[in-house]
C-alpha atoms as a PDB file:
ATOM      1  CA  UNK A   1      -9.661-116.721-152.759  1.00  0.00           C
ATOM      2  CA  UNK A   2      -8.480-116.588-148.982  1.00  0.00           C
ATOM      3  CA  UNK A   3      -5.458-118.162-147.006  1.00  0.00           C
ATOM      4  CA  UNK A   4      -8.961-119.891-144.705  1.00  0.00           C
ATOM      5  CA  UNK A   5     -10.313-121.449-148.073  1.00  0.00           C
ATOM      6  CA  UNK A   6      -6.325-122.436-149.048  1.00  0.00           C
ATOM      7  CA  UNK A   7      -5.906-123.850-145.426  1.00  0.00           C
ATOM      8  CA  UNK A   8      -9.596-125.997-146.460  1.00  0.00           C
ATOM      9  CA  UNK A   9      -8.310-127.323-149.421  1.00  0.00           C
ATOM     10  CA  UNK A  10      -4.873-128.511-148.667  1.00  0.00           C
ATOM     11  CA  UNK A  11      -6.288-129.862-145.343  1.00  0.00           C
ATOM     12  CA  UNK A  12      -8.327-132.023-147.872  1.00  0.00           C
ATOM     13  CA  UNK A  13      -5.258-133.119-149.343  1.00  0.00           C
ATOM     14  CA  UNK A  14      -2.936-134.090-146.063  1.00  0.00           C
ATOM     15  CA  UNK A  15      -6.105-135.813-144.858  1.00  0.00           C
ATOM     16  CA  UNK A  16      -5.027-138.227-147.673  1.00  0.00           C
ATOM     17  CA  UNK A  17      -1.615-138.366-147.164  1.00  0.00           C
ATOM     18  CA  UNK A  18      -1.270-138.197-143.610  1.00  0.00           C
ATOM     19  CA  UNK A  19       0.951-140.869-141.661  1.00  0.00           C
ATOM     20  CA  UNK A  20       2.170-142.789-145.273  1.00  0.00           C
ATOM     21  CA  UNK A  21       5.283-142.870-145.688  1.00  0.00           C
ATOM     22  CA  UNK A  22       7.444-139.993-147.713  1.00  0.00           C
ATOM     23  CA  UNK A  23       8.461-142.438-150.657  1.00  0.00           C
ATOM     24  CA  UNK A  24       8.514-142.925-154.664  1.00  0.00           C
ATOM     25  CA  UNK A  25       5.301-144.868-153.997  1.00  0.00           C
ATOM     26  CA  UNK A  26       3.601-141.688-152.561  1.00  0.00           C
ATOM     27  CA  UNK A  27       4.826-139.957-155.403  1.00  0.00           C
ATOM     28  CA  UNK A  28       3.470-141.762-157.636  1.00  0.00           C
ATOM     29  CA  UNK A  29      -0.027-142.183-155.967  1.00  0.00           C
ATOM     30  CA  UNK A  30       0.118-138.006-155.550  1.00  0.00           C
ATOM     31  CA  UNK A  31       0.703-137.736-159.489  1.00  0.00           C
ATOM     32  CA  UNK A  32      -1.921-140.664-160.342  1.00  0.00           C
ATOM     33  CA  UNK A  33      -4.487-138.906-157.980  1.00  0.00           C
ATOM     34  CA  UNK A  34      -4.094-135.700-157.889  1.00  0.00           C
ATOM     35  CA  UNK A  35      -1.648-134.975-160.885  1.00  0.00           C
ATOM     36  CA  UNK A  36      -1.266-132.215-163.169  1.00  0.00           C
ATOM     37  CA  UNK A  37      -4.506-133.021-165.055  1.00  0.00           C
ATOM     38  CA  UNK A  38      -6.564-133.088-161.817  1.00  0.00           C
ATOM     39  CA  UNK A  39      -8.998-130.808-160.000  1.00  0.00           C
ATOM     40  CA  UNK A  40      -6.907-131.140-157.168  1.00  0.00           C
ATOM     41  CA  UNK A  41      -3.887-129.521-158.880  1.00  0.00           C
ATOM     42  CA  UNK A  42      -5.975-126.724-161.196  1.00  0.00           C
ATOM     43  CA  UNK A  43      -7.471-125.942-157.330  1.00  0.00           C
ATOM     44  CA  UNK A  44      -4.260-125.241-156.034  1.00  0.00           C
ATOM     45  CA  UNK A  45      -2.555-123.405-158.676  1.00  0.00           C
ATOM     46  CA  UNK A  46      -5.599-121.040-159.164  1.00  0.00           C
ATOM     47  CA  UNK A  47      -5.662-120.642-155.445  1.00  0.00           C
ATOM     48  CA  UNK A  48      -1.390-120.060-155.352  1.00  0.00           C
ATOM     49  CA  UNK A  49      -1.969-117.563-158.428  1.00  0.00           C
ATOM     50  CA  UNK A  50      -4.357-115.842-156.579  1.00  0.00           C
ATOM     51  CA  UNK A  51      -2.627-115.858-153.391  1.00  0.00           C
ATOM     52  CA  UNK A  52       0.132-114.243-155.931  1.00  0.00           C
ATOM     53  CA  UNK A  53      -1.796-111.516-157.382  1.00  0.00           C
ATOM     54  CA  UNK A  54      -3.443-110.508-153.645  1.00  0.00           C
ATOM     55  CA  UNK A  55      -0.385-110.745-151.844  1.00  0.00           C
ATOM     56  CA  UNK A  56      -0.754-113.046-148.981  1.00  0.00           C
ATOM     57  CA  UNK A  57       1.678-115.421-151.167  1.00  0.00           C
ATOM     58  CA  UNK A  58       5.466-115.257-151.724  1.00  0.00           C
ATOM     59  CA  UNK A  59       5.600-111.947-150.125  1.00  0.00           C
ATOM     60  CA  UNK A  60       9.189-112.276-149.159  1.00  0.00           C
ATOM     61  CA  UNK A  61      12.401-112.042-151.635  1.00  0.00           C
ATOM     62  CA  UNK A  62      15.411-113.414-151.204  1.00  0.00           C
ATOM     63  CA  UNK A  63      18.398-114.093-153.910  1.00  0.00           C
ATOM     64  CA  UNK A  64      16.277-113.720-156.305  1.00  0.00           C
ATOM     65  CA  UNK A  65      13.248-116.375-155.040  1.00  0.00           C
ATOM     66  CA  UNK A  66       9.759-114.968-153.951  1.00  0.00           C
ATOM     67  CA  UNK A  67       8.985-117.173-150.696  1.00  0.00           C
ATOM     68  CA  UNK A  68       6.604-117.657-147.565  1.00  0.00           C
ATOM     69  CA  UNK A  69       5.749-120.246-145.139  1.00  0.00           C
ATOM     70  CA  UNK A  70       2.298-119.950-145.760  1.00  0.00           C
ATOM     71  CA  UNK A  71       0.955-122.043-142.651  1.00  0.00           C
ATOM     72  CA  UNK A  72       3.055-123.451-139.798  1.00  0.00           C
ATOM     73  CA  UNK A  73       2.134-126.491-138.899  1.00  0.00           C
ATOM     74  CA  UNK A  74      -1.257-127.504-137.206  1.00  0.00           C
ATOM     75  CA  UNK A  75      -4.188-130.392-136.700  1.00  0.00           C
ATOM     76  CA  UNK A  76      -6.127-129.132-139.477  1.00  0.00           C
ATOM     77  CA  UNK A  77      -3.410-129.633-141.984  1.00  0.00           C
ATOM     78  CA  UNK A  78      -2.322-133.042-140.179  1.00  0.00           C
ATOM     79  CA  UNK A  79       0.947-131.893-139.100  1.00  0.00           C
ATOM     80  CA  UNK A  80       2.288-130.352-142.047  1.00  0.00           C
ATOM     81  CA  UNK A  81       3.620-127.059-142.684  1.00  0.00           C
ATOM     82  CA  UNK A  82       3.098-125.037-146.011  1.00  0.00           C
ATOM     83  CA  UNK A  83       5.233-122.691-148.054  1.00  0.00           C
ATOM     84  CA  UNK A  84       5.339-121.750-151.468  1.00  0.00           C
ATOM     85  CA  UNK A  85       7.879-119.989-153.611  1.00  0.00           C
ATOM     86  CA  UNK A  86       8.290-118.548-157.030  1.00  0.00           C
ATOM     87  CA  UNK A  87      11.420-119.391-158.921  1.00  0.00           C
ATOM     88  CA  UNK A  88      12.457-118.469-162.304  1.00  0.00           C
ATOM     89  CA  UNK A  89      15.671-120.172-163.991  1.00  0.00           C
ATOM     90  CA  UNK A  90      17.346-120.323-160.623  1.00  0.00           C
ATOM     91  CA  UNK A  91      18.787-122.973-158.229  1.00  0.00           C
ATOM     92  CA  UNK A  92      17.752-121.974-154.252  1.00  0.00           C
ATOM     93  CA  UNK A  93      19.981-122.639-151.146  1.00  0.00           C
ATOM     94  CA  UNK A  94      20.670-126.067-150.332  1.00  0.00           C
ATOM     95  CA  UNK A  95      18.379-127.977-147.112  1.00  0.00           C
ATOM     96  CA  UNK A  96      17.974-131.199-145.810  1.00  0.00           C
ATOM     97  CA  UNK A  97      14.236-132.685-145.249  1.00  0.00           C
ATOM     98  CA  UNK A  98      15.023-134.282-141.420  1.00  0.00           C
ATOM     99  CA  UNK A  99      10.936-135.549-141.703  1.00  0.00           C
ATOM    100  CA  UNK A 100      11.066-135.742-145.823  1.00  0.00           C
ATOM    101  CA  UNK A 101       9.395-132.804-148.261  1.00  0.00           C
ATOM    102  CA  UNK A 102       6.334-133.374-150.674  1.00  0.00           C
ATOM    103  CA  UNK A 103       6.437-130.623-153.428  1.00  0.00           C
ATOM    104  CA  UNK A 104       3.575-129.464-155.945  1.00  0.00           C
ATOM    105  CA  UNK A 105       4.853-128.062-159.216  1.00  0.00           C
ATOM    106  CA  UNK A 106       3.245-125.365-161.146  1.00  0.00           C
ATOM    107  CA  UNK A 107       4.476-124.169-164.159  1.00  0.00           C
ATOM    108  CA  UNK A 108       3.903-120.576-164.708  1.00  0.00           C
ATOM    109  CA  UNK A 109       6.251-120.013-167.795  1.00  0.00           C
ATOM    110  CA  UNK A 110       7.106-122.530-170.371  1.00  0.00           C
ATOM    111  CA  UNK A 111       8.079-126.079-169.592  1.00  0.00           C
ATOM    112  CA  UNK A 112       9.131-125.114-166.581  1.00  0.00           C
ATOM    113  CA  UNK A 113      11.305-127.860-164.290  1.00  0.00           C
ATOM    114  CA  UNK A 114      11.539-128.476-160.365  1.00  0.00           C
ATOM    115  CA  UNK A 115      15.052-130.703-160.063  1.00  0.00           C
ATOM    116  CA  UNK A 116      14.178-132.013-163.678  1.00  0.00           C
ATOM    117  CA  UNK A 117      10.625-132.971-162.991  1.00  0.00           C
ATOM    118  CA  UNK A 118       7.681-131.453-164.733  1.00  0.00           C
ATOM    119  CA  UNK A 119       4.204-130.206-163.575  1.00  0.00           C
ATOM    120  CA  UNK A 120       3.444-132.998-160.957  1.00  0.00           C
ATOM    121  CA  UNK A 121       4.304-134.088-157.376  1.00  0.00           C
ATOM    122  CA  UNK A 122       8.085-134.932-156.168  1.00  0.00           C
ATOM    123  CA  UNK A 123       8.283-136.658-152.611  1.00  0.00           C
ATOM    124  CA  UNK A 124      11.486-136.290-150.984  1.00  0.00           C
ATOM    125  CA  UNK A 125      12.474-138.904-148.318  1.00  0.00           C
ATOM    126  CA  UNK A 126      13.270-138.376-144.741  1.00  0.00           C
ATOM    127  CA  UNK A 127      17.071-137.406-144.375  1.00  0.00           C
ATOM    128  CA  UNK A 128      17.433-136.369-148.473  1.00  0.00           C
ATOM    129  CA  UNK A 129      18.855-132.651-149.278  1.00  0.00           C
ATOM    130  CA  UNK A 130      18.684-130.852-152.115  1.00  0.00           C
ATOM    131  CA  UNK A 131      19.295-127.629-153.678  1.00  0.00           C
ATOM    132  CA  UNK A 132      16.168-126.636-155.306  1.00  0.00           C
ATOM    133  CA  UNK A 133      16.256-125.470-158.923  1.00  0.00           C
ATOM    134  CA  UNK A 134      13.997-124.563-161.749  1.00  0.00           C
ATOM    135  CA  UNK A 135      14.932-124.274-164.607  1.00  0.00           C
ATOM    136  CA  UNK A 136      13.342-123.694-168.571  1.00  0.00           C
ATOM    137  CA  UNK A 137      11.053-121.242-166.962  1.00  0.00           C
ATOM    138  CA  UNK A 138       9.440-120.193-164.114  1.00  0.00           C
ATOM    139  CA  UNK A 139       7.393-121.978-161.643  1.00  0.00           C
ATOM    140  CA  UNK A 140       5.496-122.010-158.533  1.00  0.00           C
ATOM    141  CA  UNK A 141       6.325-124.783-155.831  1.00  0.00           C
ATOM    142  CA  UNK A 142       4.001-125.493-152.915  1.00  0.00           C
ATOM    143  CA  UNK A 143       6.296-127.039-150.243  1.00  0.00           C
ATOM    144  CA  UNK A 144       4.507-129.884-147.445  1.00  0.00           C
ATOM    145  CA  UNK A 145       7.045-130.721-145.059  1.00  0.00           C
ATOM    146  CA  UNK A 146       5.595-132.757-141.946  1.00  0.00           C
ATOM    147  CA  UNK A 147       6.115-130.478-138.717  1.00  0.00           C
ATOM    148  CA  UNK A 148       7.869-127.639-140.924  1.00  0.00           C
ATOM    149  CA  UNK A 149      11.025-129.682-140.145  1.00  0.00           C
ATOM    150  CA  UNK A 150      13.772-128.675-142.483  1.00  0.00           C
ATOM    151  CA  UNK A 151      17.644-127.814-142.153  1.00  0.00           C
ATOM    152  CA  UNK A 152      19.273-125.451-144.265  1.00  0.00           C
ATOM    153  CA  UNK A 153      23.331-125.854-144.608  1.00  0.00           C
ATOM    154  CA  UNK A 154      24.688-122.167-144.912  1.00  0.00           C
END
Protein backbone atom coordinates (compact mmCIF):
# COMPACT_ATOMS: atom_id res chain seq x y z
CA UNK A 1 0.00 0.00 0.00
CA UNK A 2 0.94 3.74 -0.90
CA UNK A 3 -0.61 7.24 0.02
CA UNK A 4 -0.87 7.38 -4.50
CA UNK A 5 -2.99 4.05 -4.40
CA UNK A 6 -5.01 5.60 -1.04
CA UNK A 7 -5.41 8.98 -2.97
CA UNK A 8 -6.96 6.32 -6.11
CA UNK A 9 -9.29 4.78 -4.03
CA UNK A 10 -10.90 7.47 -2.03
CA UNK A 11 -10.95 9.56 -5.27
CA UNK A 12 -13.26 6.61 -6.34
CA UNK A 13 -15.33 7.25 -3.50
CA UNK A 14 -15.80 11.36 -3.59
CA UNK A 15 -16.43 10.78 -7.30
CA UNK A 16 -19.70 9.37 -5.81
CA UNK A 17 -20.39 11.72 -3.37
CA UNK A 18 -19.31 14.80 -4.82
CA UNK A 19 -21.73 17.97 -4.88
CA UNK A 20 -24.79 15.93 -2.71
CA UNK A 21 -25.62 17.34 -0.03
CA UNK A 22 -23.93 16.54 3.65
CA UNK A 23 -27.26 15.00 5.15
CA UNK A 24 -28.84 11.80 7.04
CA UNK A 25 -29.82 10.78 3.49
CA UNK A 26 -26.09 10.62 2.44
CA UNK A 27 -25.51 8.77 5.41
CA UNK A 28 -27.55 6.40 4.85
CA UNK A 29 -26.76 5.86 1.08
CA UNK A 30 -22.75 5.77 2.34
CA UNK A 31 -23.72 2.84 4.87
CA UNK A 32 -26.17 1.03 2.24
CA UNK A 33 -23.33 1.31 -0.43
CA UNK A 34 -20.38 1.22 0.88
CA UNK A 35 -21.04 0.05 4.58
CA UNK A 36 -19.16 -1.95 6.92
CA UNK A 37 -19.78 -5.21 5.01
CA UNK A 38 -18.52 -3.70 1.71
CA UNK A 39 -15.37 -3.85 -0.41
CA UNK A 40 -15.32 -0.32 -0.26
CA UNK A 41 -14.90 -0.23 3.55
CA UNK A 42 -12.50 -3.63 3.94
CA UNK A 43 -10.38 -1.40 1.05
CA UNK A 44 -10.01 1.38 3.21
CA UNK A 45 -9.38 -0.06 6.50
CA UNK A 46 -6.67 -2.45 5.07
CA UNK A 47 -5.25 0.52 3.28
CA UNK A 48 -5.55 2.92 6.85
CA UNK A 49 -3.95 -0.23 8.74
CA UNK A 50 -1.33 -0.26 6.45
CA UNK A 51 -0.81 3.32 6.24
CA UNK A 52 -0.57 2.59 10.25
CA UNK A 53 1.98 -0.01 10.32
CA UNK A 54 4.31 2.00 7.45
CA UNK A 55 3.96 5.22 8.92
CA UNK A 56 2.68 7.64 6.45
CA UNK A 57 -0.66 7.50 8.72
CA UNK A 58 -1.44 9.15 12.10
CA UNK A 59 2.08 10.13 12.48
CA UNK A 60 1.31 12.97 14.77
CA UNK A 61 0.18 12.71 18.66
CA UNK A 62 -1.61 14.92 20.41
CA UNK A 63 -3.61 14.46 23.95
CA UNK A 64 -3.50 11.26 23.56
CA UNK A 65 -5.01 10.93 19.64
CA UNK A 66 -2.67 9.69 16.75
CA UNK A 67 -3.67 12.19 13.78
CA UNK A 68 -2.76 13.48 10.15
CA UNK A 69 -4.34 15.31 7.41
CA UNK A 70 -3.53 12.83 5.04
CA UNK A 71 -4.35 14.88 1.73
CA UNK A 72 -5.30 18.56 1.53
CA UNK A 73 -7.72 19.15 -0.65
CA UNK A 74 -7.50 18.76 -4.54
CA UNK A 75 -9.46 17.88 -8.09
CA UNK A 76 -8.66 14.37 -7.84
CA UNK A 77 -10.39 13.90 -4.57
CA UNK A 78 -13.30 16.40 -5.71
CA UNK A 79 -12.60 18.98 -3.25
CA UNK A 80 -12.25 17.13 -0.20
CA UNK A 81 -9.61 16.95 2.26
CA UNK A 82 -8.53 13.69 4.16
CA UNK A 83 -7.34 12.92 7.66
CA UNK A 84 -7.43 10.07 9.76
CA UNK A 85 -6.90 9.53 13.44
CA UNK A 86 -6.59 6.78 15.95
CA UNK A 87 -8.55 7.09 19.14
CA UNK A 88 -8.84 4.78 21.96
CA UNK A 89 -11.57 5.41 24.83
CA UNK A 90 -11.11 9.13 24.44
CA UNK A 91 -13.23 12.22 23.54
CA UNK A 92 -10.97 14.77 21.04
CA UNK A 93 -11.18 18.65 21.06
CA UNK A 94 -14.31 20.12 20.09
CA UNK A 95 -14.73 21.70 16.02
CA UNK A 96 -17.31 22.93 14.00
CA UNK A 97 -17.78 21.48 10.24
CA UNK A 98 -18.37 25.25 8.43
CA UNK A 99 -18.80 22.88 4.88
CA UNK A 100 -20.16 19.60 6.99
CA UNK A 101 -17.74 16.31 7.82
CA UNK A 102 -18.32 12.69 6.39
CA UNK A 103 -16.53 10.16 8.74
CA UNK A 104 -15.56 6.35 8.08
CA UNK A 105 -15.42 4.22 11.20
CA UNK A 106 -13.10 1.41 11.75
CA UNK A 107 -13.07 -0.52 14.64
CA UNK A 108 -9.73 -1.72 15.62
CA UNK A 109 -10.55 -3.00 19.23
CA UNK A 110 -13.81 -4.33 20.39
CA UNK A 111 -17.12 -2.72 19.63
CA UNK A 112 -15.59 0.22 19.28
CA UNK A 113 -17.97 3.65 18.98
CA UNK A 114 -17.50 7.07 17.01
CA UNK A 115 -20.23 9.56 18.95
CA UNK A 116 -22.28 6.27 19.64
CA UNK A 117 -22.26 4.95 16.13
CA UNK A 118 -20.72 1.69 15.13
CA UNK A 119 -18.51 0.54 12.17
CA UNK A 120 -20.25 2.60 9.34
CA UNK A 121 -20.45 6.15 7.88
CA UNK A 122 -21.68 9.36 10.04
CA UNK A 123 -22.34 12.59 7.86
CA UNK A 124 -22.20 15.68 9.73
CA UNK A 125 -24.11 18.73 8.34
CA UNK A 126 -22.78 22.04 7.36
CA UNK A 127 -22.55 24.36 10.54
CA UNK A 128 -22.79 21.08 13.22
CA UNK A 129 -19.82 20.76 15.97
CA UNK A 130 -18.89 18.12 17.84
CA UNK A 131 -16.43 16.80 20.16
CA UNK A 132 -15.31 13.59 18.79
CA UNK A 133 -15.24 10.53 21.04
CA UNK A 134 -14.72 6.84 20.94
CA UNK A 135 -15.44 4.99 23.22
CA UNK A 136 -15.67 0.78 24.11
CA UNK A 137 -12.46 0.52 22.27
CA UNK A 138 -10.35 1.82 19.89
CA UNK A 139 -10.91 2.91 16.43
CA UNK A 140 -9.68 4.40 13.34
CA UNK A 141 -11.70 7.42 11.75
CA UNK A 142 -11.08 8.59 8.19
CA UNK A 143 -12.25 12.25 8.20
CA UNK A 144 -13.77 13.89 4.44
CA UNK A 145 -14.41 17.37 5.01
CA UNK A 146 -15.15 19.35 1.62
CA UNK A 147 -12.22 22.01 1.16
CA UNK A 148 -10.53 20.84 4.60
CA UNK A 149 -12.88 23.50 6.08
CA UNK A 150 -13.15 23.00 9.78
CA UNK A 151 -13.05 25.34 13.00
CA UNK A 152 -11.75 24.23 16.13
CA UNK A 153 -13.06 26.27 19.43
CA UNK A 154 -9.96 26.34 21.87
Amino acid sequence: MSPDLFHNQLGRLTAQIANRPLDRELQEWLNNHHGSESETFRELSASCQAGLVEGWLCNREAGGIRYGRIFKPDAALNGFSVDVVDMNDIAGPHHVHPEGEIDLVMPIDGEALFDGHPAGWVVYSPGSGHRPTVSKGRALVLYLLPQGAIRFNG
